[in-house]
C-alpha atoms as a PDB file:
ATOM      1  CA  UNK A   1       0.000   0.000   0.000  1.00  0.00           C
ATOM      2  CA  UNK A   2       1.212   3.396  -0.900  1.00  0.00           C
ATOM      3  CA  UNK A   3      -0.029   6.691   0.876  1.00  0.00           C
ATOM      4  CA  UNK A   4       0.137  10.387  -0.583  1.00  0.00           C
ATOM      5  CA  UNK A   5      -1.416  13.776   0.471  1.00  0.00           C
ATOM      6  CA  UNK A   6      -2.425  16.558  -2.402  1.00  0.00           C
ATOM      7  CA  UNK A   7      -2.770  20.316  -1.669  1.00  0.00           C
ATOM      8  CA  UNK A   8      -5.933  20.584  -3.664  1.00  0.00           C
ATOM      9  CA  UNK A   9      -7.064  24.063  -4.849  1.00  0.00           C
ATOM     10  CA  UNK A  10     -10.924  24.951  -5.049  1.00  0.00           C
ATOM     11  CA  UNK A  11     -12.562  23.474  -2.687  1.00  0.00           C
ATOM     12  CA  UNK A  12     -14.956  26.273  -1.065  1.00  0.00           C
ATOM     13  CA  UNK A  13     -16.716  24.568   2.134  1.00  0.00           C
ATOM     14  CA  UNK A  14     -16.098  21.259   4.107  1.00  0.00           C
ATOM     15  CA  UNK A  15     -19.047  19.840   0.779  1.00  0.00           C
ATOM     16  CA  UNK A  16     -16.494  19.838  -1.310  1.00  0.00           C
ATOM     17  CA  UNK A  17     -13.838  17.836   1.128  1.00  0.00           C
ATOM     18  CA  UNK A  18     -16.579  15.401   1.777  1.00  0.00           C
ATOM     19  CA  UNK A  19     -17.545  15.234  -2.172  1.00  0.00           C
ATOM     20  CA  UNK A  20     -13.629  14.757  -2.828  1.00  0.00           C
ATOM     21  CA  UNK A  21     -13.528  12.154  -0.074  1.00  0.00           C
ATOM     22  CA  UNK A  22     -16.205  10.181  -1.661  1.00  0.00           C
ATOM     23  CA  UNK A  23     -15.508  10.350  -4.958  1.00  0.00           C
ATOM     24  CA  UNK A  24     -12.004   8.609  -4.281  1.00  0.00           C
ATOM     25  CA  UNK A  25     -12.938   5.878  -2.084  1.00  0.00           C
ATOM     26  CA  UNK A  26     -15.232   4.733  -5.279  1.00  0.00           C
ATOM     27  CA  UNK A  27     -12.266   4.976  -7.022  1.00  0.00           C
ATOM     28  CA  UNK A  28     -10.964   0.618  -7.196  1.00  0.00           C
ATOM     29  CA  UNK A  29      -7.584   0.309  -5.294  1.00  0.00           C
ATOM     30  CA  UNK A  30      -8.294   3.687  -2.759  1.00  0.00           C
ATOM     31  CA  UNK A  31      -8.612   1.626   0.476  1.00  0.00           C
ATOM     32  CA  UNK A  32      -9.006   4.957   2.729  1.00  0.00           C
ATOM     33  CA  UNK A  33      -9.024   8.624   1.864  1.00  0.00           C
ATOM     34  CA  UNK A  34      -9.406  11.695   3.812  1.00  0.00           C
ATOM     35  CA  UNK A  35      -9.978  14.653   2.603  1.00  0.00           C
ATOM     36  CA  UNK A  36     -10.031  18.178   4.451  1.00  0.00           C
ATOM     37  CA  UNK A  37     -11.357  21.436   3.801  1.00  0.00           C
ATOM     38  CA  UNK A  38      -8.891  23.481   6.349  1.00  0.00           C
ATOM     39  CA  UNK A  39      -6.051  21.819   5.539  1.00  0.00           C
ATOM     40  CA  UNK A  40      -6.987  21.951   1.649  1.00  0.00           C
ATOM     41  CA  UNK A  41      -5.523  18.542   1.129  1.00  0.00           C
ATOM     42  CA  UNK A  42      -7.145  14.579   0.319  1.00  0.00           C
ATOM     43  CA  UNK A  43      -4.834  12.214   2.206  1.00  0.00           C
ATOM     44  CA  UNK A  44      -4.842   8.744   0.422  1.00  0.00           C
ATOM     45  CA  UNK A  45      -4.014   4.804   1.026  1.00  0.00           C
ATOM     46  CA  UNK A  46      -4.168   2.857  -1.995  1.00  0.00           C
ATOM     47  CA  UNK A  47      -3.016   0.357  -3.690  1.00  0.00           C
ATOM     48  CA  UNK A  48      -0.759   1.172  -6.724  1.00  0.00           C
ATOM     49  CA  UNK A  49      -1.303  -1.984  -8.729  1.00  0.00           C
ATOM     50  CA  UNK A  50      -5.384  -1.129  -9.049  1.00  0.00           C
ATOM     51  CA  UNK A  51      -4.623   2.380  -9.391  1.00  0.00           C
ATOM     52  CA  UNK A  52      -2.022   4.932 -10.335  1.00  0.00           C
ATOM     53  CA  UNK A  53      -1.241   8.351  -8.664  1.00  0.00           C
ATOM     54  CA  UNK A  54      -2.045  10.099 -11.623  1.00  0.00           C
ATOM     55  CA  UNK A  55      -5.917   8.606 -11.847  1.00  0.00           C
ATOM     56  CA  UNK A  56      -6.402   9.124  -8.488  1.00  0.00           C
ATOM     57  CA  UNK A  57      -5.332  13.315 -10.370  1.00  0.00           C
ATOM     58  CA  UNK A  58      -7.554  13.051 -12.809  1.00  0.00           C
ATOM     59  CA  UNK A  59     -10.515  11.894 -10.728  1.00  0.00           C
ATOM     60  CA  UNK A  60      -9.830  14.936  -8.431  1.00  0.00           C
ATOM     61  CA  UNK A  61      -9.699  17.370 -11.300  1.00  0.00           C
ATOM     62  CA  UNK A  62     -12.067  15.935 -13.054  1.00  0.00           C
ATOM     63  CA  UNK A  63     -14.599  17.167 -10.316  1.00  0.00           C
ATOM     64  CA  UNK A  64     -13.412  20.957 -10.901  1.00  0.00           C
ATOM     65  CA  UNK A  65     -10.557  20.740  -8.425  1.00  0.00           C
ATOM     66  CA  UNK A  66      -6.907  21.575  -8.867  1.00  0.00           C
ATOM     67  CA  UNK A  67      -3.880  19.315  -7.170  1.00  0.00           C
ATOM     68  CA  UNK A  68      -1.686  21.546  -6.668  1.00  0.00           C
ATOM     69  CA  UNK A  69       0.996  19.482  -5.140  1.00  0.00           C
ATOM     70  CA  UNK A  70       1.717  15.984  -4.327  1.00  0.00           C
ATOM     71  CA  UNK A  71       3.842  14.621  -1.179  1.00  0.00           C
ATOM     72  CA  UNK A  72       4.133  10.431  -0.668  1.00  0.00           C
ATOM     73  CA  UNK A  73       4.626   9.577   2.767  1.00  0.00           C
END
């Protein structure tokens, strides 16, 4: 299991953490995410064979969102 935080850019309330934070543990391969409106970041455990870094981008900024860094624990 791999784990990596994005600084996201755009979310507006603690809806749109909870909509990010949803929309990632759909994602196959995400076994946890958290995602927080104060600290403007989605905090993810996944698996890397099921998914790839860049998906777990693309479903993030495919919702309207920006990542505007990445940082792998």
């Amino acid at each position: 299991m791999n784990t990596v935080t994005f600084k996201i850019e755009g979310m507006h309330c603690d809806g749109c953490a909870k909509n990010i934070q949803s929309l990632l543990e759909c994602k196959a391969g995400v076994q946890k995410a958290v995602a927080s409106f104060d600290q403007a970041e989605a905090r993810i455990l996944y698996d890397s064979s099921a998914v790839s870094e860049d998906q777990l981008v693309a479903t993030i900024e495919n919702s309207g969102y920006h990542v505007a860094s990445r940082n792998h624990a």
